[in-house]
C-alpha atoms as a PDB file:
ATOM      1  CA  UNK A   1      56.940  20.798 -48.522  1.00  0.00           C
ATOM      2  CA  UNK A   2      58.302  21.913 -51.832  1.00  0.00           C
ATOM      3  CA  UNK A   3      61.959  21.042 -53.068  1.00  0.00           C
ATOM      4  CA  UNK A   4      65.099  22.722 -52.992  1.00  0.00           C
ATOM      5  CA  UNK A   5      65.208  24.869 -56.083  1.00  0.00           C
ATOM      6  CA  UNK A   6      68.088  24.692 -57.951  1.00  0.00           C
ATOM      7  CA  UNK A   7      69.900  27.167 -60.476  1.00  0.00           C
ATOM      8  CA  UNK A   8      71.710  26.081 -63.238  1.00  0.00           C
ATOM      9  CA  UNK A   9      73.982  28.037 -65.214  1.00  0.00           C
ATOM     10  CA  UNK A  10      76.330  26.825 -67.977  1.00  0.00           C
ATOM     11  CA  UNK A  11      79.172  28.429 -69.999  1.00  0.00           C
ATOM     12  CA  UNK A  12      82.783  28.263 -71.238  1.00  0.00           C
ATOM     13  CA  UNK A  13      84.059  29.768 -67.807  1.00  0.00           C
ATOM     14  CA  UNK A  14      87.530  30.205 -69.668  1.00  0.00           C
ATOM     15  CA  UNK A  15      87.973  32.305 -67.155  1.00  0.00           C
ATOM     16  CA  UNK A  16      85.547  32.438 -64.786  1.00  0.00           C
ATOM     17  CA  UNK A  17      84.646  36.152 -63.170  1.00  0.00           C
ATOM     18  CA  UNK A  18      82.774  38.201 -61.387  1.00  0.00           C
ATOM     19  CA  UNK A  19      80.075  39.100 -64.436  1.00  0.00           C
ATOM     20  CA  UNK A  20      78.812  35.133 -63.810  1.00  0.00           C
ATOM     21  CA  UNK A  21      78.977  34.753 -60.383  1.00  0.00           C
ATOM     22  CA  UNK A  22      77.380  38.082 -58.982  1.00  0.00           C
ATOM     23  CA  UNK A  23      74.474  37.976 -61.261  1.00  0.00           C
ATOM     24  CA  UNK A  24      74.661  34.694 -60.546  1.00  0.00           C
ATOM     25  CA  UNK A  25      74.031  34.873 -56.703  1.00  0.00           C
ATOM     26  CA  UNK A  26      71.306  37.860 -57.089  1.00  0.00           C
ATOM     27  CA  UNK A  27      69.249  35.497 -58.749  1.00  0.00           C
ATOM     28  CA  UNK A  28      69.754  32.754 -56.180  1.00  0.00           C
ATOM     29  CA  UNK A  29      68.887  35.422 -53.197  1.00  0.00           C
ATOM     30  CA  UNK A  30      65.449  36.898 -55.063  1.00  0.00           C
ATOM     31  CA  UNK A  31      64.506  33.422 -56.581  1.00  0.00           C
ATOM     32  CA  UNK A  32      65.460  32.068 -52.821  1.00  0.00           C
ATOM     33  CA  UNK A  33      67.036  28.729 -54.348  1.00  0.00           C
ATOM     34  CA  UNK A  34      68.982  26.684 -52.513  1.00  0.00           C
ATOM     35  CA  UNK A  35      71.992  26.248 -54.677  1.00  0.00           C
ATOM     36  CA  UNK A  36      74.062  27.408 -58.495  1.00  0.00           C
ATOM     37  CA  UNK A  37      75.451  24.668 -60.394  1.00  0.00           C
ATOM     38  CA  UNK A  38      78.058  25.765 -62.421  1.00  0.00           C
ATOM     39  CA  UNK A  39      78.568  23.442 -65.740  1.00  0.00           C
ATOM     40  CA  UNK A  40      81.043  24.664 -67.890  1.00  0.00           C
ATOM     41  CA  UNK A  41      80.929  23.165 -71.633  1.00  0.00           C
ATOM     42  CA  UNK A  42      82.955  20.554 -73.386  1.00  0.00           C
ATOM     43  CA  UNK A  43      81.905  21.623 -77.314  1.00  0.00           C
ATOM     44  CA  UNK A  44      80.087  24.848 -76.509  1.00  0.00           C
ATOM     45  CA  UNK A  45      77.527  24.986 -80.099  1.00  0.00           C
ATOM     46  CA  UNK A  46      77.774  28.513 -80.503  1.00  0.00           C
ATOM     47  CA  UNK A  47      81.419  29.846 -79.464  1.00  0.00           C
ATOM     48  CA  UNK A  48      84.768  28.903 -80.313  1.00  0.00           C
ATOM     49  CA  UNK A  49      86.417  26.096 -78.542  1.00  0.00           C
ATOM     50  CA  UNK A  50      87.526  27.215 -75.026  1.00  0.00           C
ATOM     51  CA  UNK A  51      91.597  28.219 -74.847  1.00  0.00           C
ATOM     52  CA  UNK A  52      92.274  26.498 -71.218  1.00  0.00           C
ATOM     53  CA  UNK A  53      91.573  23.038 -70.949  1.00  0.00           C
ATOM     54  CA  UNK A  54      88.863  21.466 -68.897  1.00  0.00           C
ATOM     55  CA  UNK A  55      90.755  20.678 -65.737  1.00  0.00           C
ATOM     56  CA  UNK A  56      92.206  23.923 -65.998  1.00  0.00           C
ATOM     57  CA  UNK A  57      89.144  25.513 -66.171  1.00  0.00           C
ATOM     58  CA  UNK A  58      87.529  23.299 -63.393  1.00  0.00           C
ATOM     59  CA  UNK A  59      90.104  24.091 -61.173  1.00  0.00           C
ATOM     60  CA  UNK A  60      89.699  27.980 -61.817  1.00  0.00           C
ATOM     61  CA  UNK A  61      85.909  27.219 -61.018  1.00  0.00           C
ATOM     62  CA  UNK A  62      86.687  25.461 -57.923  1.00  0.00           C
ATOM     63  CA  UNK A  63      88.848  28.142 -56.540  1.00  0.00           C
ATOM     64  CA  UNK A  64      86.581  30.412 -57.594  1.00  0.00           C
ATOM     65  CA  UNK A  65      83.679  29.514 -55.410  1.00  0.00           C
ATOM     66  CA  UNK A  66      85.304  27.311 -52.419  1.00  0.00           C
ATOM     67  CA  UNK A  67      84.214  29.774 -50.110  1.00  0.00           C
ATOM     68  CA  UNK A  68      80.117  30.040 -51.147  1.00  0.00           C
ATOM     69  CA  UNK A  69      78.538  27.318 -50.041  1.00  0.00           C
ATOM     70  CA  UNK A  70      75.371  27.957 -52.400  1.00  0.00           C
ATOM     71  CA  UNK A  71      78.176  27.109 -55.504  1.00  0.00           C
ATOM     72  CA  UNK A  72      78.125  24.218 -56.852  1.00  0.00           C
ATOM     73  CA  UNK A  73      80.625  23.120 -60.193  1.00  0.00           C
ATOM     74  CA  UNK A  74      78.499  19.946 -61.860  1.00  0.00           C
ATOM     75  CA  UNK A  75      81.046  17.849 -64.584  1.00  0.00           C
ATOM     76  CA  UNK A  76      78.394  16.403 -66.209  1.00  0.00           C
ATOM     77  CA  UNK A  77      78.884  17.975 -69.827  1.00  0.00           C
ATOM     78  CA  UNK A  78      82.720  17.639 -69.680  1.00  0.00           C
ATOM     79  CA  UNK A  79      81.865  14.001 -68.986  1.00  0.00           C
ATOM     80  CA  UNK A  80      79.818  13.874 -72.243  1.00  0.00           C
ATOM     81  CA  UNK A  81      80.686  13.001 -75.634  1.00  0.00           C
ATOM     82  CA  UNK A  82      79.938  15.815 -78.485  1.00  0.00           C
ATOM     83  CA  UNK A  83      78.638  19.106 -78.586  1.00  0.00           C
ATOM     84  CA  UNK A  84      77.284  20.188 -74.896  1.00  0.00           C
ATOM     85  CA  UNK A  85      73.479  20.971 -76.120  1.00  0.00           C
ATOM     86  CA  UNK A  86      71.611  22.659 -72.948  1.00  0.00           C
ATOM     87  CA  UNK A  87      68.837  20.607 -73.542  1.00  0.00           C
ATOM     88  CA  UNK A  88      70.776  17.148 -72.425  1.00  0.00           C
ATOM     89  CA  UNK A  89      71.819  18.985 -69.700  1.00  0.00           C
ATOM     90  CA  UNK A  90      68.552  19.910 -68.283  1.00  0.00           C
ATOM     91  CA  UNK A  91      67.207  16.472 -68.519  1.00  0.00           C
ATOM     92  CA  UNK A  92      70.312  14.898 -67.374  1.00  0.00           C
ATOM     93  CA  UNK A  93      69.686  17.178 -64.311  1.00  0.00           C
ATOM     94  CA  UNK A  94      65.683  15.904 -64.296  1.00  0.00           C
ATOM     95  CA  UNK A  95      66.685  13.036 -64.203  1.00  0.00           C
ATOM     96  CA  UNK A  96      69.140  13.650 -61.054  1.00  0.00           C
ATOM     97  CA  UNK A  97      66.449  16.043 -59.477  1.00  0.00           C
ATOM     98  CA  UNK A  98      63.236  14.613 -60.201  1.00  0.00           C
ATOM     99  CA  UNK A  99      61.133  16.538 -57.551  1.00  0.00           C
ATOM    100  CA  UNK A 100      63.445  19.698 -57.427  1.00  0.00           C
ATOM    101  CA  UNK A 101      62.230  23.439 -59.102  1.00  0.00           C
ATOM    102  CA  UNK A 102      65.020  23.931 -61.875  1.00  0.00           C
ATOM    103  CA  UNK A 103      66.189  27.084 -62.934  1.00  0.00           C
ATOM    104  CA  UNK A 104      68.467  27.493 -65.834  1.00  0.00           C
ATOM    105  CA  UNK A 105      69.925  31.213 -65.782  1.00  0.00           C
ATOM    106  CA  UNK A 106      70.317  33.246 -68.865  1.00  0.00           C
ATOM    107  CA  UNK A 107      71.737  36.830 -69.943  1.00  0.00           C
ATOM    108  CA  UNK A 108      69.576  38.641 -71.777  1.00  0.00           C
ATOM    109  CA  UNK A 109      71.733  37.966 -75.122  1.00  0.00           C
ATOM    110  CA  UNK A 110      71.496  34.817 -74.733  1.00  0.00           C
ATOM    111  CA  UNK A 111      67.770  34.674 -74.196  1.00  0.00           C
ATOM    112  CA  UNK A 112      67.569  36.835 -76.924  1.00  0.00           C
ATOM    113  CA  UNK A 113      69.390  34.302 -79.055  1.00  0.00           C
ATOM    114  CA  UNK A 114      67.594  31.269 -77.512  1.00  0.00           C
ATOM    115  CA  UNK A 115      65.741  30.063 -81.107  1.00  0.00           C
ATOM    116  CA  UNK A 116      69.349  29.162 -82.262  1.00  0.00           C
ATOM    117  CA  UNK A 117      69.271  26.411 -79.234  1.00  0.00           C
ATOM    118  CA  UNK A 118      68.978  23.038 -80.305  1.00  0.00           C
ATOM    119  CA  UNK A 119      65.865  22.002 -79.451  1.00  0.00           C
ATOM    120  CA  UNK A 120      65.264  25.098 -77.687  1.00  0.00           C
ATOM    121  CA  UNK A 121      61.429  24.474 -77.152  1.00  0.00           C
ATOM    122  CA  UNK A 122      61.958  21.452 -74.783  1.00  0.00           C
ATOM    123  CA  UNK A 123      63.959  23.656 -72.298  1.00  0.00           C
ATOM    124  CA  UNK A 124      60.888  24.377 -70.456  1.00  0.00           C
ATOM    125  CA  UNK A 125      59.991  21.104 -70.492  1.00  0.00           C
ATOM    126  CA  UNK A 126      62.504  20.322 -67.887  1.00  0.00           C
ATOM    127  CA  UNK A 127      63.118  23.595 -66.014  1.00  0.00           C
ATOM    128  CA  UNK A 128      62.224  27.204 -65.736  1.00  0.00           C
ATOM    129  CA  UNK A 129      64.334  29.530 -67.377  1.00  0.00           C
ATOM    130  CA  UNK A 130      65.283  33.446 -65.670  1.00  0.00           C
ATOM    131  CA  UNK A 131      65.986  36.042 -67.685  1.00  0.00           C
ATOM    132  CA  UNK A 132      68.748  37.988 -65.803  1.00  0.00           C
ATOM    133  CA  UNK A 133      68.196  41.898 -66.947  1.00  0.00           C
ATOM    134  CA  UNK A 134      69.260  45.357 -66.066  1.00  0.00           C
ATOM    135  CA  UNK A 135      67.384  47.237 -63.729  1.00  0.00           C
ATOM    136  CA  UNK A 136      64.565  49.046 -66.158  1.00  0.00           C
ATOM    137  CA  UNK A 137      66.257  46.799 -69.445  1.00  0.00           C
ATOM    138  CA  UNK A 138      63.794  46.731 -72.260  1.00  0.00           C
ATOM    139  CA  UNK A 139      63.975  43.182 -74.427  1.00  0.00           C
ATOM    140  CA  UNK A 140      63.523  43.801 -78.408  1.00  0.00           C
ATOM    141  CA  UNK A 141      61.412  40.223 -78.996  1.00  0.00           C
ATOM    142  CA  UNK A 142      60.662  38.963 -82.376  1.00  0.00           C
ATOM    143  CA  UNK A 143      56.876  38.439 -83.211  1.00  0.00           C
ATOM    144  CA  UNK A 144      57.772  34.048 -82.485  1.00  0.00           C
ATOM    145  CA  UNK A 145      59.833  35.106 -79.039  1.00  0.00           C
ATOM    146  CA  UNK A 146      57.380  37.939 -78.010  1.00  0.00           C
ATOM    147  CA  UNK A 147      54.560  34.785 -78.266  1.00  0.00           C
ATOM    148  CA  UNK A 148      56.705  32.292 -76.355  1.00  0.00           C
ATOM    149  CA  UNK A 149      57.479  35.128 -73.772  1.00  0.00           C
ATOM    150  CA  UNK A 150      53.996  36.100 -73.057  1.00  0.00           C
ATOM    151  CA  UNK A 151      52.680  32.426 -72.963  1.00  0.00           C
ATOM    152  CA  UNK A 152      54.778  31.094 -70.593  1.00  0.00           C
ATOM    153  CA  UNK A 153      55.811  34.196 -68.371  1.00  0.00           C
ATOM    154  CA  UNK A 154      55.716  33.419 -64.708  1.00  0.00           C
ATOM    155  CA  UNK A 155      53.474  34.601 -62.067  1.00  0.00           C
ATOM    156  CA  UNK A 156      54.496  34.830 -58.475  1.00  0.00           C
ATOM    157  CA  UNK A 157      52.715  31.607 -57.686  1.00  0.00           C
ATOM    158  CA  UNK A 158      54.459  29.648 -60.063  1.00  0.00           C
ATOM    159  CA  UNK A 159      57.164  29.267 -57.690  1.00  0.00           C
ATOM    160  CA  UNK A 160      55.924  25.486 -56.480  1.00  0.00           C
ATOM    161  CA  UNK A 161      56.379  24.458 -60.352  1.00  0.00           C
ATOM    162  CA  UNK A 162      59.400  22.487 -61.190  1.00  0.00           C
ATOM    163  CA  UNK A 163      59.744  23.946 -64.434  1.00  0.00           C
ATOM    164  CA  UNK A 164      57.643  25.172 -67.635  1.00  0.00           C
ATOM    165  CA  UNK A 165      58.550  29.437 -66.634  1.00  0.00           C
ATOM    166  CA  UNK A 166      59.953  32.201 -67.637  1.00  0.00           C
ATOM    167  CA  UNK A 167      61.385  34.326 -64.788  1.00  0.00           C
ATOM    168  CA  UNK A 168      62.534  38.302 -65.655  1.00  0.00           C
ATOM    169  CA  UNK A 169      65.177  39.209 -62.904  1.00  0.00           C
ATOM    170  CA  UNK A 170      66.488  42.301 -62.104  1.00  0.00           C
ATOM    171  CA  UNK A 171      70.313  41.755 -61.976  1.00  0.00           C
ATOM    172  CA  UNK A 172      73.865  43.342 -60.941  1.00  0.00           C
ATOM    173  CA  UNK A 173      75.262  43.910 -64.616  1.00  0.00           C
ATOM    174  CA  UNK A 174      78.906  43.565 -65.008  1.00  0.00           C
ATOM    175  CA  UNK A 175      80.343  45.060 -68.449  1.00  0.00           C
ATOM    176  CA  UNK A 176      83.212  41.625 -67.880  1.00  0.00           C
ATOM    177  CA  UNK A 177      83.826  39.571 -70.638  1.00  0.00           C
ATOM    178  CA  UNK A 178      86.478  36.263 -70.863  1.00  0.00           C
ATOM    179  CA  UNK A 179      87.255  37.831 -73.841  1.00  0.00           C
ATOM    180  CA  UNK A 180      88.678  40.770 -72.670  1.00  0.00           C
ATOM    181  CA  UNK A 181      90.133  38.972 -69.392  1.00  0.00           C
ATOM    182  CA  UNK A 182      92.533  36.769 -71.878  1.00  0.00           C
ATOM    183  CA  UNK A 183      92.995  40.042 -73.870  1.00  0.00           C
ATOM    184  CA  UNK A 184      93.857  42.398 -71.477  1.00  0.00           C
ATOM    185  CA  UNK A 185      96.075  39.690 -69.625  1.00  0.00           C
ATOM    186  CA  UNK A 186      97.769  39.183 -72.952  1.00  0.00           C
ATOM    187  CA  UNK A 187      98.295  42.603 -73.338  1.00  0.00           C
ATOM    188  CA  UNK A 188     100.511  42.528 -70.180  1.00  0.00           C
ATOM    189  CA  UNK A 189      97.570  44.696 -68.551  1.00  0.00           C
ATOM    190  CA  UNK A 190      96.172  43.948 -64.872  1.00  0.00           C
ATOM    191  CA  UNK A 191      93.024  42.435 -64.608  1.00  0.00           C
ATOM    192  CA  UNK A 192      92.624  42.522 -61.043  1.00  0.00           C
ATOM    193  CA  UNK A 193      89.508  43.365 -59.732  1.00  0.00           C
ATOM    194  CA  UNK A 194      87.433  41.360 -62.637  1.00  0.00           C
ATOM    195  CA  UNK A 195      87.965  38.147 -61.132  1.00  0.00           C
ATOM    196  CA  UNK A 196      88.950  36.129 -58.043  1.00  0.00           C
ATOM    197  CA  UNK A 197      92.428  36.451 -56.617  1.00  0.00           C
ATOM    198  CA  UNK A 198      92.423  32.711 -56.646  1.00  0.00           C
ATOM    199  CA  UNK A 199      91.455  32.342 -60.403  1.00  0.00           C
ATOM    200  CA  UNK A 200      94.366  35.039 -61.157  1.00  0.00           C
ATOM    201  CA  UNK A 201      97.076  33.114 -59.228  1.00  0.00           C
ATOM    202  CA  UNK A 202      96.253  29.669 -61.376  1.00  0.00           C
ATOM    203  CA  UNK A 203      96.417  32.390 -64.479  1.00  0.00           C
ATOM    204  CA  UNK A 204      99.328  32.954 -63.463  1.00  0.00           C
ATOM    205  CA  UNK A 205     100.983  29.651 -62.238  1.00  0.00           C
ATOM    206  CA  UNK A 206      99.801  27.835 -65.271  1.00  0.00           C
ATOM    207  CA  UNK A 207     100.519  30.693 -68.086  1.00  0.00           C
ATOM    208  CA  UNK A 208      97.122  30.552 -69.477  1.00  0.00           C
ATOM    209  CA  UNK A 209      96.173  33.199 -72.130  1.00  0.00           C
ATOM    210  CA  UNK A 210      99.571  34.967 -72.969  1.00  0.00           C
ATOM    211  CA  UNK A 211      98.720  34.986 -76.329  1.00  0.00           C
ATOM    212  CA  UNK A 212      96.057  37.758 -76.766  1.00  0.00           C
ATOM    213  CA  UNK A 213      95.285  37.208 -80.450  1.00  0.00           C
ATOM    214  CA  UNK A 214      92.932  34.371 -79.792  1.00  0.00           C
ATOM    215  CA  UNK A 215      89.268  35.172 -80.396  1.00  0.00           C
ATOM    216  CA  UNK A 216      86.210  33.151 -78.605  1.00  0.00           C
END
């Protein structure tokens, strides 16, 4: 009998919404896994420094999710020293999950960006990786990415691997960014509606993002 599969995705969360969590939960009901581990960052390489602080944005993810049962938050990169590189994350998680099917979630930007990645070659050395896409979206690959893409794209009976894949999946796109959460909520507009009631209440108690002029 194979493993639970597991999804992993990763990210500032600062604040978390509804573009990471539904996308996030149409993978886990196509790709069947048993679980999402949300890891938010500590150093994130590629972003500014999140605004709220790392129990505040833990308890936002908490709140978030304490009514899914196939949500998971995972600490392990706010436990870790230095800048939270994906790759010591995934084998962290190997390490954790030995027999398990990994699955490390990406937007299509991020995919698209994936050669800045430290290391990004070993990724698929310790989990699959799915491409979360628009219905019908088209990806623009560089002559290096196209290769990578073709060589290691997943057929349907790949799905007793525990990692090595790439997995295209046809996702619920939300135009939501944290970005415009902190500036909109800034801005003194409502932001209802982009995010769980529960996440806007600790906005809200703890006076997180009043100043809109911060970028990241």
């Amino acid at each position: 009998m194979t493993a639970a599969a597991i999804g992993i995705l990763g990210g500032t969360f600062d604040p978390v919404h509804f573009g990471h969590l539904r996308p996030a939960l149409d993978v886990l009901q196509q790709l069947k896994l048993d679980h999402i581990r949300l890891i938010p960052n500590n150093t994130p390489p590629h972003r500014p420094a999140p605004v709220a602080s790392a129990q505040q944005r833990m308890l936002m993810l908490h709140l978030a999710v304490k009514n899914s049962e196939h949500f998971v938050v995972d600490d392990r990169e706010l436990q870790r020293d230095g800048v939270s590189y994906m790759v010591d994350t995934l084998r962290s998680l190997r390490e954790e999950f030995q027999q398990n099917p990994l699955y490390l979630l990406l937007g299509t930007d991020a995919f698209l960006g994936i050669e800045s990645w430290y290391h990004w070659q070993q990724l698929l050395d310790f989990a699959h990786i799915v491409i979360m896409q628009r219905p019908h979206e088209v990806l623009s690959l560089n002559s290096t990415l196209a290769d990578w893409y073709q060589a290691h794209l997943a057929k349907d009976s790949d799905s007793t691997l525990q990692a090595g894949k790439l997995w295209p999946v046809d996702v619920t796109q939300l135009a939501i960014s944290s970005t415009e959460i902190r500036t909109q909520y800034g801005a003194g507009q409502s932001i209802q509606f982009l995010l769980p009631d529960s996440v806007i209440q600790v906005i809200e108690q703890l006076g997180l993002y009043k100043d809109n002029h911060i970028d990241g």
